[in-house]
PDB file of N, CA and C in Angstrom:
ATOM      1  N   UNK A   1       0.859  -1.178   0.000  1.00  0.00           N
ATOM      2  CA  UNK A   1       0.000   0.000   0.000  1.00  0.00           C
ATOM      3  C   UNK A   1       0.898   1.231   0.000  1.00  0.00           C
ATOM      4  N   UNK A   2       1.119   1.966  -1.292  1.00  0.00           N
ATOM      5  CA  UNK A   2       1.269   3.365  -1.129  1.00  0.00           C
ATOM      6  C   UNK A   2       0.691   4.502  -0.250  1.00  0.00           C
ATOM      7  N   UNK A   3       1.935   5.707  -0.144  1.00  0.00           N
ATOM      8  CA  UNK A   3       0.867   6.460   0.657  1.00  0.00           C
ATOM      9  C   UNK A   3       0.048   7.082  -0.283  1.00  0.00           C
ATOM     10  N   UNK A   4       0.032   7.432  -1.137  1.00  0.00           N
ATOM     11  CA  UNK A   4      -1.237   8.122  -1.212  1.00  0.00           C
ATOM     12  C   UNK A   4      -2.870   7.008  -1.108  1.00  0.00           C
ATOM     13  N   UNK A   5      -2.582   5.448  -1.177  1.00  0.00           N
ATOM     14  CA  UNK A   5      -3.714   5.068  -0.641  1.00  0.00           C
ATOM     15  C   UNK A   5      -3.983   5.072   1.055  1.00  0.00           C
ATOM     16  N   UNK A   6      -2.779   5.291   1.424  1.00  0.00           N
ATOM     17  CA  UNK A   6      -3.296   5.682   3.104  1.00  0.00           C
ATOM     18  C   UNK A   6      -3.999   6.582   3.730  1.00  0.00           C
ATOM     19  N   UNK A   7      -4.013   7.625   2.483  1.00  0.00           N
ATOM     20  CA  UNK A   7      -4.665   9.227   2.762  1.00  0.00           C
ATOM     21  C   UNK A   7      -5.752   8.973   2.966  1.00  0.00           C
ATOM     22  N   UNK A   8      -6.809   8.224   2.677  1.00  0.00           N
ATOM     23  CA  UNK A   8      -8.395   8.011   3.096  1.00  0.00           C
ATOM     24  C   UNK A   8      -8.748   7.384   4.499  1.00  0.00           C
ATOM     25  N   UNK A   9      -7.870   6.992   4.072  1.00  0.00           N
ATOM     26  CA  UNK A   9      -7.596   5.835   5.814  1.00  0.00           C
ATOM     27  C   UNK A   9      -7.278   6.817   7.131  1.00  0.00           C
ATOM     28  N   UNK A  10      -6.461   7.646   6.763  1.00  0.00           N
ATOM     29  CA  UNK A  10      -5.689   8.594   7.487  1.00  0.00           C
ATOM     30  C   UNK A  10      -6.812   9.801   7.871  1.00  0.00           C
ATOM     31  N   UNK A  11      -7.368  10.199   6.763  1.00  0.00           N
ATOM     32  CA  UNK A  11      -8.361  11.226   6.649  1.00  0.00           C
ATOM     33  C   UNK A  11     -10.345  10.242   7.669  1.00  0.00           C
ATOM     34  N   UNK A  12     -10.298   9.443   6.973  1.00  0.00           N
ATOM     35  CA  UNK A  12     -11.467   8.824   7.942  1.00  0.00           C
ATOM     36  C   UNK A  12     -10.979   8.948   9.875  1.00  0.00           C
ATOM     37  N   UNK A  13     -10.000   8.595   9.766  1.00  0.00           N
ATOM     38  CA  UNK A  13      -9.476   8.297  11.027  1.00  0.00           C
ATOM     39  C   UNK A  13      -9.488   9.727  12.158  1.00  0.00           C
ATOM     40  N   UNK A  14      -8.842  10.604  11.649  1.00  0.00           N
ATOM     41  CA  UNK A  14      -9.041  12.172  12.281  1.00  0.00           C
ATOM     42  C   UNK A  14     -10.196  12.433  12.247  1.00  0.00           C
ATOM     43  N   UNK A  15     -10.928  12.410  11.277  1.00  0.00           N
ATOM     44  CA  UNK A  15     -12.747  13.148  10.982  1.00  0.00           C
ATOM     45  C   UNK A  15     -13.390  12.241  12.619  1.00  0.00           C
ATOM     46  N   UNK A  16     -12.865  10.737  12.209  1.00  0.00           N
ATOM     47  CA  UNK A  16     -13.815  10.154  13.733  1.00  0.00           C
ATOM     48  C   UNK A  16     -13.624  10.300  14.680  1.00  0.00           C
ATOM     49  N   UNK A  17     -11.751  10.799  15.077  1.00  0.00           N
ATOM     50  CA  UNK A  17     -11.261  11.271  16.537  1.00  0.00           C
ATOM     51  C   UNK A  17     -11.844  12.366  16.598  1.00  0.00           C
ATOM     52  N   UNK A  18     -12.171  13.123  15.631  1.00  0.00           N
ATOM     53  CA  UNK A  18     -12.604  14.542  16.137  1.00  0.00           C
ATOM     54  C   UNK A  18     -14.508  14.433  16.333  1.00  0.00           C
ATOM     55  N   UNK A  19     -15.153  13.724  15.512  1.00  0.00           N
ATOM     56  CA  UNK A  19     -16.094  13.555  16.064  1.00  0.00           C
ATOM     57  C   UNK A  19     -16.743  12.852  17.195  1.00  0.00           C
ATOM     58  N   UNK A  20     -15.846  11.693  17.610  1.00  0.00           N
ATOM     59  CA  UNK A  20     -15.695  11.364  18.725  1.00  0.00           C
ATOM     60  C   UNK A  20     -15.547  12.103  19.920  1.00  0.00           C
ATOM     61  N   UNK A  21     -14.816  13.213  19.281  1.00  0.00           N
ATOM     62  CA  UNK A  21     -14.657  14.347  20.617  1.00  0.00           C
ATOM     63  C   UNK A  21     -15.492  15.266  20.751  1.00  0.00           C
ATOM     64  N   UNK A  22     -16.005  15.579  19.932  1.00  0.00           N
ATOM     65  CA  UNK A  22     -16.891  16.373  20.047  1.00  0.00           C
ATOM     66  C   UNK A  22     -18.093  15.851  20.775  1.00  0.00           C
ATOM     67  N   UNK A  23     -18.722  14.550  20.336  1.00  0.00           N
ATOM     68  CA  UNK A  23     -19.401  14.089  21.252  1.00  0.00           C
ATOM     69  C   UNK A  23     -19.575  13.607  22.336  1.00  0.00           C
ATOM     70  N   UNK A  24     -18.126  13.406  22.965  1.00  0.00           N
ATOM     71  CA  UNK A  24     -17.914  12.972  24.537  1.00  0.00           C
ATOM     72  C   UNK A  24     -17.659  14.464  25.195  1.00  0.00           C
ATOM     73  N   UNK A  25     -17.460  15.983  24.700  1.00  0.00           N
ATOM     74  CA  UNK A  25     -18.137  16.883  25.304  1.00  0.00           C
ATOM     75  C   UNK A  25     -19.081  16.989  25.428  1.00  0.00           C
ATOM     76  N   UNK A  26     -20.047  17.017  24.231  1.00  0.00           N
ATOM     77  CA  UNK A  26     -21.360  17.322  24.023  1.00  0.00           C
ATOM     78  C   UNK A  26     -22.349  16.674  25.611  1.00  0.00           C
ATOM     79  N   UNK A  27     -21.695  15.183  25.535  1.00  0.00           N
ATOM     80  CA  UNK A  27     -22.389  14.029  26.411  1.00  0.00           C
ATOM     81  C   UNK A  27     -21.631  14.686  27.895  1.00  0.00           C
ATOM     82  N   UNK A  28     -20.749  15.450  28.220  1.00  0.00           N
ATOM     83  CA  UNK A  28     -20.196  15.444  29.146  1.00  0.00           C
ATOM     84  C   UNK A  28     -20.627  15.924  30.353  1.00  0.00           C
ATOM     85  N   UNK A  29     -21.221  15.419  32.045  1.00  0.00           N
ATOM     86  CA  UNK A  29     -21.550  16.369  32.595  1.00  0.00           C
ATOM     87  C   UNK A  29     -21.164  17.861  32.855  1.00  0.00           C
ATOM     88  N   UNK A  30     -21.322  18.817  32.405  1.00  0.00           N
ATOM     89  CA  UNK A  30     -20.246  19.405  32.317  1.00  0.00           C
ATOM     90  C   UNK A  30     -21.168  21.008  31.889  1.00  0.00           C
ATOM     91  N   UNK A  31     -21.019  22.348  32.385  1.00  0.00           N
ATOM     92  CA  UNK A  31     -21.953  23.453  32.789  1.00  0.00           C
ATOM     93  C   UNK A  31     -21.727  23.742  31.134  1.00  0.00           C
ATOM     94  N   UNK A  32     -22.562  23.739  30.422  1.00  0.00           N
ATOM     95  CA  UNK A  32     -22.984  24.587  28.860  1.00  0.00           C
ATOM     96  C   UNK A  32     -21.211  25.383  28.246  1.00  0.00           C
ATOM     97  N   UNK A  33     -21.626  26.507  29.268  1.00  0.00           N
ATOM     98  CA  UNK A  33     -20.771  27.607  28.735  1.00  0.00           C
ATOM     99  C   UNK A  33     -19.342  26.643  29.110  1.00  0.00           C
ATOM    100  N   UNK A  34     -19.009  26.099  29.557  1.00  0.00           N
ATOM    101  CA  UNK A  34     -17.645  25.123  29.950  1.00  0.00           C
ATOM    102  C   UNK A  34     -17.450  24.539  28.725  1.00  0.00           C
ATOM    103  N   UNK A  35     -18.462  23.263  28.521  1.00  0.00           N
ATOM    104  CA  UNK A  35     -18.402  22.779  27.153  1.00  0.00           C
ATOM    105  C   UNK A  35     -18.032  23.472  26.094  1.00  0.00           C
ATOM    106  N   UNK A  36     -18.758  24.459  25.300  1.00  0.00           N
ATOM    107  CA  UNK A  36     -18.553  25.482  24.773  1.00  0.00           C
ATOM    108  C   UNK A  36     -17.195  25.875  24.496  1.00  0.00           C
ATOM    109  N   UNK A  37     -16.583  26.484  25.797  1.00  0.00           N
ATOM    110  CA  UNK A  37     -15.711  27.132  26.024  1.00  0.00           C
ATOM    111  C   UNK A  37     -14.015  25.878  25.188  1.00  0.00           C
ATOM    112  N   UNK A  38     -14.327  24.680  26.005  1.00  0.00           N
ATOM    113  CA  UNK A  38     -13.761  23.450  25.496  1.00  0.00           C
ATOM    114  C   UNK A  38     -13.674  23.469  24.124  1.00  0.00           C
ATOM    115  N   UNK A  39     -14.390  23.252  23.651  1.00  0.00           N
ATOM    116  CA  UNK A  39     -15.174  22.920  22.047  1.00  0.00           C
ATOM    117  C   UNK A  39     -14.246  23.556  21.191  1.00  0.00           C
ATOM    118  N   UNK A  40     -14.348  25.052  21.896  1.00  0.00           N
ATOM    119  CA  UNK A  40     -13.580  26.358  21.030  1.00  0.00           C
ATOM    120  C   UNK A  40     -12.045  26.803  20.878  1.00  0.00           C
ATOM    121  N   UNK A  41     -11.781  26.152  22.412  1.00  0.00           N
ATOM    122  CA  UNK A  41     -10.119  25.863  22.466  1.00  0.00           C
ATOM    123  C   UNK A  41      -9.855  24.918  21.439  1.00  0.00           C
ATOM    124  N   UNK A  42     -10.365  23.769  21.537  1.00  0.00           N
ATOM    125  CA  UNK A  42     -10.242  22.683  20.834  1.00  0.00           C
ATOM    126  C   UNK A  42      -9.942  22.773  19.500  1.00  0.00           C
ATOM    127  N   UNK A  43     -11.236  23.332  19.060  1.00  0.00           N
ATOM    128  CA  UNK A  43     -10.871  23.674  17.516  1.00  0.00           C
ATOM    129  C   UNK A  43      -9.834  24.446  16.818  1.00  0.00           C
ATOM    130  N   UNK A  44      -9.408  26.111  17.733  1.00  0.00           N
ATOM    131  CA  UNK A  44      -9.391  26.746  17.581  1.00  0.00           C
ATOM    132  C   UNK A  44      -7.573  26.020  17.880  1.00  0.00           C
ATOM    133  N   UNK A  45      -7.345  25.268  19.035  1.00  0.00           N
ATOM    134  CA  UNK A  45      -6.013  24.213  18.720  1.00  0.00           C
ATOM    135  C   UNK A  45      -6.014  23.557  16.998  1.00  0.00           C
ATOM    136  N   UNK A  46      -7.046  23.102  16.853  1.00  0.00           N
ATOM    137  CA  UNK A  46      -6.843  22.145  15.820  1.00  0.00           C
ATOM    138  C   UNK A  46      -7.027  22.801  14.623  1.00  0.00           C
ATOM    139  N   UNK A  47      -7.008  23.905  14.420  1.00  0.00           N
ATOM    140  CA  UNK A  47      -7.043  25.095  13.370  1.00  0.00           C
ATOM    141  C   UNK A  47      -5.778  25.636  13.239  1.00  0.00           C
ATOM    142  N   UNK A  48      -5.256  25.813  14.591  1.00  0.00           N
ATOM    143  CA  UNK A  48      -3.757  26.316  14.537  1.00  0.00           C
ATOM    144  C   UNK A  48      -2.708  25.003  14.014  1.00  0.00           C
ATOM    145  N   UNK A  49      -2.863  23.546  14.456  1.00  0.00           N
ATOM    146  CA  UNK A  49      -1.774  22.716  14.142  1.00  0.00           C
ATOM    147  C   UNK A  49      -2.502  22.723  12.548  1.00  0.00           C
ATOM    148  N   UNK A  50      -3.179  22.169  12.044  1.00  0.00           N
ATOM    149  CA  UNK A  50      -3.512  22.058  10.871  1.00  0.00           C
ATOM    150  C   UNK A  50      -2.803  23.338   9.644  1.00  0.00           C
ATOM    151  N   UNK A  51      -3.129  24.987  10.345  1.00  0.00           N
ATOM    152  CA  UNK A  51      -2.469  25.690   9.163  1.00  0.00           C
ATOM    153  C   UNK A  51      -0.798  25.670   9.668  1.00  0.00           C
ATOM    154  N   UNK A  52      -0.129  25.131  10.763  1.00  0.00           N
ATOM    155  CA  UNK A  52       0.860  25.442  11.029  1.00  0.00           C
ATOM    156  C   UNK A  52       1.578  23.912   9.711  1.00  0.00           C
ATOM    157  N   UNK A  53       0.598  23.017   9.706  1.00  0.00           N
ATOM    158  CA  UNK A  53       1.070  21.565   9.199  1.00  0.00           C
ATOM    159  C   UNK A  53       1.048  21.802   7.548  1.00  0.00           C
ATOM    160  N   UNK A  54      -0.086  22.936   7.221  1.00  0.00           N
ATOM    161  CA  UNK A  54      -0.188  23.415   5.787  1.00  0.00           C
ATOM    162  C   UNK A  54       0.913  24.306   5.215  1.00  0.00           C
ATOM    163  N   UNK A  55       1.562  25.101   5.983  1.00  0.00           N
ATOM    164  CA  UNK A  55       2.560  26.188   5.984  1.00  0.00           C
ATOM    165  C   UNK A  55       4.234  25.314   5.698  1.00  0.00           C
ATOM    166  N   UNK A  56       3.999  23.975   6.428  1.00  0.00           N
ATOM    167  CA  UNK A  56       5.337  23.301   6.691  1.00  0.00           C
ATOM    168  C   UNK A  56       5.210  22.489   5.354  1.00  0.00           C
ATOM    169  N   UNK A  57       4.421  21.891   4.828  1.00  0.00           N
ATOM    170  CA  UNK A  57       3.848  20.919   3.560  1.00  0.00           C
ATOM    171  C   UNK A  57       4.456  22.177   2.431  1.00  0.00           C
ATOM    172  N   UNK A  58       3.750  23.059   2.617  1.00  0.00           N
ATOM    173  CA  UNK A  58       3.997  24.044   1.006  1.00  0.00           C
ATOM    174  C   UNK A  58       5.398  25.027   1.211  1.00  0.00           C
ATOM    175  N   UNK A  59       6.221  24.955   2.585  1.00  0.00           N
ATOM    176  CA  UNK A  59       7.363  25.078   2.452  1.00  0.00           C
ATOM    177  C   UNK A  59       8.034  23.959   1.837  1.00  0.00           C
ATOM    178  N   UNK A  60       7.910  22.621   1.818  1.00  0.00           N
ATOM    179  CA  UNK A  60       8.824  21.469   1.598  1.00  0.00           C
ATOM    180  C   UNK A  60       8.212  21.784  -0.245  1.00  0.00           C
ATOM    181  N   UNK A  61       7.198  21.498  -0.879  1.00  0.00           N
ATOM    182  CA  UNK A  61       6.543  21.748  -1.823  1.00  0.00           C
ATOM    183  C   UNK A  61       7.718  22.915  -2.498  1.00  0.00           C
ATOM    184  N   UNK A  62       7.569  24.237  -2.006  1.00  0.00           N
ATOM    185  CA  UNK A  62       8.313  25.162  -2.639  1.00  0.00           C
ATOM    186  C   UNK A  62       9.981  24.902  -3.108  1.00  0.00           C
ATOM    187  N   UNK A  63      10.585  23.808  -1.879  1.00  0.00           N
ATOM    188  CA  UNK A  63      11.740  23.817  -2.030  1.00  0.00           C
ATOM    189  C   UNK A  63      12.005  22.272  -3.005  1.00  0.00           C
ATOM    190  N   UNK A  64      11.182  21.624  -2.733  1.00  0.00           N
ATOM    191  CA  UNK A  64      11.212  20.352  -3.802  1.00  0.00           C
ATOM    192  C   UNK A  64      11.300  21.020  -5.171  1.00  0.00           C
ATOM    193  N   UNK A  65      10.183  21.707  -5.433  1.00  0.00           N
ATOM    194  CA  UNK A  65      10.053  21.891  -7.033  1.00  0.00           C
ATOM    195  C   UNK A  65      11.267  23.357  -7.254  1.00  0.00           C
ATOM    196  N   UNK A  66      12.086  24.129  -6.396  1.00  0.00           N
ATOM    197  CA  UNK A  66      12.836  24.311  -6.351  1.00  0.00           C
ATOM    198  C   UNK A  66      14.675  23.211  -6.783  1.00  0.00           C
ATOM    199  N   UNK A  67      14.571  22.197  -6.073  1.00  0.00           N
ATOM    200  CA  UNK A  67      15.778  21.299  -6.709  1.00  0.00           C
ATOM    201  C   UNK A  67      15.468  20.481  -7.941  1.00  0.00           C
ATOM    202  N   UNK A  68      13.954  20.587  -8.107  1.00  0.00           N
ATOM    203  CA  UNK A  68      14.283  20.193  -9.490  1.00  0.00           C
ATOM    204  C   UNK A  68      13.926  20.888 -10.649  1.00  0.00           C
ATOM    205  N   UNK A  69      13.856  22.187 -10.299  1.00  0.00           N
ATOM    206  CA  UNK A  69      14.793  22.869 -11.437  1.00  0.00           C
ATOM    207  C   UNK A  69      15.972  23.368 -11.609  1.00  0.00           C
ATOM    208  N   UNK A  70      15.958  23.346 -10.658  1.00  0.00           N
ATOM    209  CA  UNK A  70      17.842  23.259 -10.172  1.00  0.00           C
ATOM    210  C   UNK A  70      18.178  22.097 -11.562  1.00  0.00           C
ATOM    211  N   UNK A  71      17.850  20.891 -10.693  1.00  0.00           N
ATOM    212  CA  UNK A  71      18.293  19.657 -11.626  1.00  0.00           C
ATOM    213  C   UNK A  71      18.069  19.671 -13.496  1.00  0.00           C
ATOM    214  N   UNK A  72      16.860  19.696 -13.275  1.00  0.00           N
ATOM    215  CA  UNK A  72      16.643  19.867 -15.118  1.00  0.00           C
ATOM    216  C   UNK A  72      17.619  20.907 -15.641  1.00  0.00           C
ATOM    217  N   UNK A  73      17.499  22.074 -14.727  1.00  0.00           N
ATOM    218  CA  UNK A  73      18.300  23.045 -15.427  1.00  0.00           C
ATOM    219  C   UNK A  73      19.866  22.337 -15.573  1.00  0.00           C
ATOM    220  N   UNK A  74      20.564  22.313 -14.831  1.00  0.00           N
ATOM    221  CA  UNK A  74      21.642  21.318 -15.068  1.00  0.00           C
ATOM    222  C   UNK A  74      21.593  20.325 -16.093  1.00  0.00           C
ATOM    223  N   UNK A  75      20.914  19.281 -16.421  1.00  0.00           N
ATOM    224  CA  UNK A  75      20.652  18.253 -17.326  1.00  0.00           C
ATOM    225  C   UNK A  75      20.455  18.604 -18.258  1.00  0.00           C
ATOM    226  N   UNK A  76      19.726  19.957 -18.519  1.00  0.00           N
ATOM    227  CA  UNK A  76      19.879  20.837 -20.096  1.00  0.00           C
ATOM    228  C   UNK A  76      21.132  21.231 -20.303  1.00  0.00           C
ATOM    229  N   UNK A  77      21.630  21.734 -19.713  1.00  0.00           N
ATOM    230  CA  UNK A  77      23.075  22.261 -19.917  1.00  0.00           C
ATOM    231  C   UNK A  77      24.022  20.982 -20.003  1.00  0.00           C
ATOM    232  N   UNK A  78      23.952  20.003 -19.201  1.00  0.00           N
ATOM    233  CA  UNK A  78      24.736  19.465 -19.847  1.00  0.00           C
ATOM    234  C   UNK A  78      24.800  18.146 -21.352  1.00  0.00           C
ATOM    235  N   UNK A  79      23.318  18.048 -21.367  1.00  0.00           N
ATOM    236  CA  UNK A  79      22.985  17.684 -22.628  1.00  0.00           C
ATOM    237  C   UNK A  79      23.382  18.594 -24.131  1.00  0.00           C
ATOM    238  N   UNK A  80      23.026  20.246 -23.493  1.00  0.00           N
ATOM    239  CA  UNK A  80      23.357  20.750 -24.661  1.00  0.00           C
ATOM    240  C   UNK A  80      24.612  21.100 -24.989  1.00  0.00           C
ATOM    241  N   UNK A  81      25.800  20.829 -23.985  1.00  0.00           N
ATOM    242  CA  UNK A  81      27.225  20.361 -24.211  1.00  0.00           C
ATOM    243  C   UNK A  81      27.447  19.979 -24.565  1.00  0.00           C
ATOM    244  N   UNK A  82      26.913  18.539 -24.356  1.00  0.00           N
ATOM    245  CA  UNK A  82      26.892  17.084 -25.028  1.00  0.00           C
ATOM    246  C   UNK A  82      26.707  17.408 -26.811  1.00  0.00           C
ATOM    247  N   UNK A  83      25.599  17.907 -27.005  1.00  0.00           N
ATOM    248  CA  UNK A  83      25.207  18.059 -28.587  1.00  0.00           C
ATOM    249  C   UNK A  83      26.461  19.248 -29.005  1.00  0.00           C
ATOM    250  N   UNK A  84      26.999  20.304 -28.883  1.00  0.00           N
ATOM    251  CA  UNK A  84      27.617  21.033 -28.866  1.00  0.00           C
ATOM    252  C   UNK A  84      28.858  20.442 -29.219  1.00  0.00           C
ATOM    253  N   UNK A  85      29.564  19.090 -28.226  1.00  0.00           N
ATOM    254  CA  UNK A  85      30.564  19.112 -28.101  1.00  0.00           C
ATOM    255  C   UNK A  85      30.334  17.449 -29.738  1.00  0.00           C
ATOM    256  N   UNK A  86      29.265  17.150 -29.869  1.00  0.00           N
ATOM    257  CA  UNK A  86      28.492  15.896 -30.969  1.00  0.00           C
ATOM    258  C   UNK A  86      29.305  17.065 -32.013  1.00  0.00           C
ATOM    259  N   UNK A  87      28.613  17.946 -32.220  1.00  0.00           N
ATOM    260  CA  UNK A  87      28.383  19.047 -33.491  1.00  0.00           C
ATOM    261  C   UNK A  87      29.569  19.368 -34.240  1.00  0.00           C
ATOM    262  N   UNK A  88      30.528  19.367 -32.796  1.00  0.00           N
ATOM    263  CA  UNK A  88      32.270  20.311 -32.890  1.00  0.00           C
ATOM    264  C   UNK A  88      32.426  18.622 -33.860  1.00  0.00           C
ATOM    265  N   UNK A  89      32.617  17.909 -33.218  1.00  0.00           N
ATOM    266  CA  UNK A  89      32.823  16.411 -33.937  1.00  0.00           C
ATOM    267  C   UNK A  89      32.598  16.088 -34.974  1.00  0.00           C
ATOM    268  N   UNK A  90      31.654  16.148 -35.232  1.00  0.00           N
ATOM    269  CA  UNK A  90      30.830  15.956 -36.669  1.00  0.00           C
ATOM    270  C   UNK A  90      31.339  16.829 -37.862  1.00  0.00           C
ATOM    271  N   UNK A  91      31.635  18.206 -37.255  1.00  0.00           N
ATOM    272  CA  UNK A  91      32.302  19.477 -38.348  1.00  0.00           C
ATOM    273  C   UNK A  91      33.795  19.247 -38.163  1.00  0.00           C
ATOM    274  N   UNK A  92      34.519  18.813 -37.429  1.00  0.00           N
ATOM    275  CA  UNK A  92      35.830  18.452 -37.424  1.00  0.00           C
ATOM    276  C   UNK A  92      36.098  16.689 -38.432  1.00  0.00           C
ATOM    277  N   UNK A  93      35.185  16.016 -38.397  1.00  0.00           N
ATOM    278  CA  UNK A  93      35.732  15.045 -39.465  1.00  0.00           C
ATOM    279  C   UNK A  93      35.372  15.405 -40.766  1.00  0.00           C
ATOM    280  N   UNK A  94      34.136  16.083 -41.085  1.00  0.00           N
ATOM    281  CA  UNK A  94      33.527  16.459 -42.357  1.00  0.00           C
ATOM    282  C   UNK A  94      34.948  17.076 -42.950  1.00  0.00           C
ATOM    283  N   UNK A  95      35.853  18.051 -42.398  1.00  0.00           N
ATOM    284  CA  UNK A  95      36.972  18.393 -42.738  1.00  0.00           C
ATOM    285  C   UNK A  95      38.121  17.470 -43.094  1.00  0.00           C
ATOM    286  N   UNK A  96      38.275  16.235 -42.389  1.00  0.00           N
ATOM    287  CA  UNK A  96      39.217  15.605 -42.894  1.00  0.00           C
ATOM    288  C   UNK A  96      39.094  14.761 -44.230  1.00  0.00           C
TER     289      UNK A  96
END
């Protein structure tokens, strides 16, 4: 199993911890505005790790597709050496 087939698995799994939680406040003896108050930390936690986890993903993202143009760019250049240095060859025997 690849990851990207784990992503559903992964994604079902959080949706039910979090609805799970939500409903063992909901059920909780526990004064309204408390609950509430819970609920909102909660989310308002799980809002912060989530864009802090989105910010760290599309930094790695930026710098990936960063080395590989790094790379291609390199691999052009030295391919078109390669043909360059074919070309010098080709016009140096045509002469002999």
């Amino acid at each position: 199993m690849n990851d990207h087939d784990k992503m559903p698995i992964l994604w079902a799994f959080v949706l039910g911890a979090a609805v799970g939680g939500v409903a063992a406040l909901l059920m909780a003896p526990d004064k309204g505005e408390n609950t509430r108050r819970r609920i909102k930390e909660g989310a308002r936690h799980a809002y912060e790790k989530g864009e802090s986890k989105a910010h760290e993903l599309a930094g790695s993202a930026r710098e990936r597709a960063r080395s590989l143009r790094e790379g291609a760019k390199d691999q052009l250049e030295a391919a078109s050496a390669a043909f360059q240095e074919g070309k010098r060859a080709y016009h140096e025997e045509l002469q002999k």
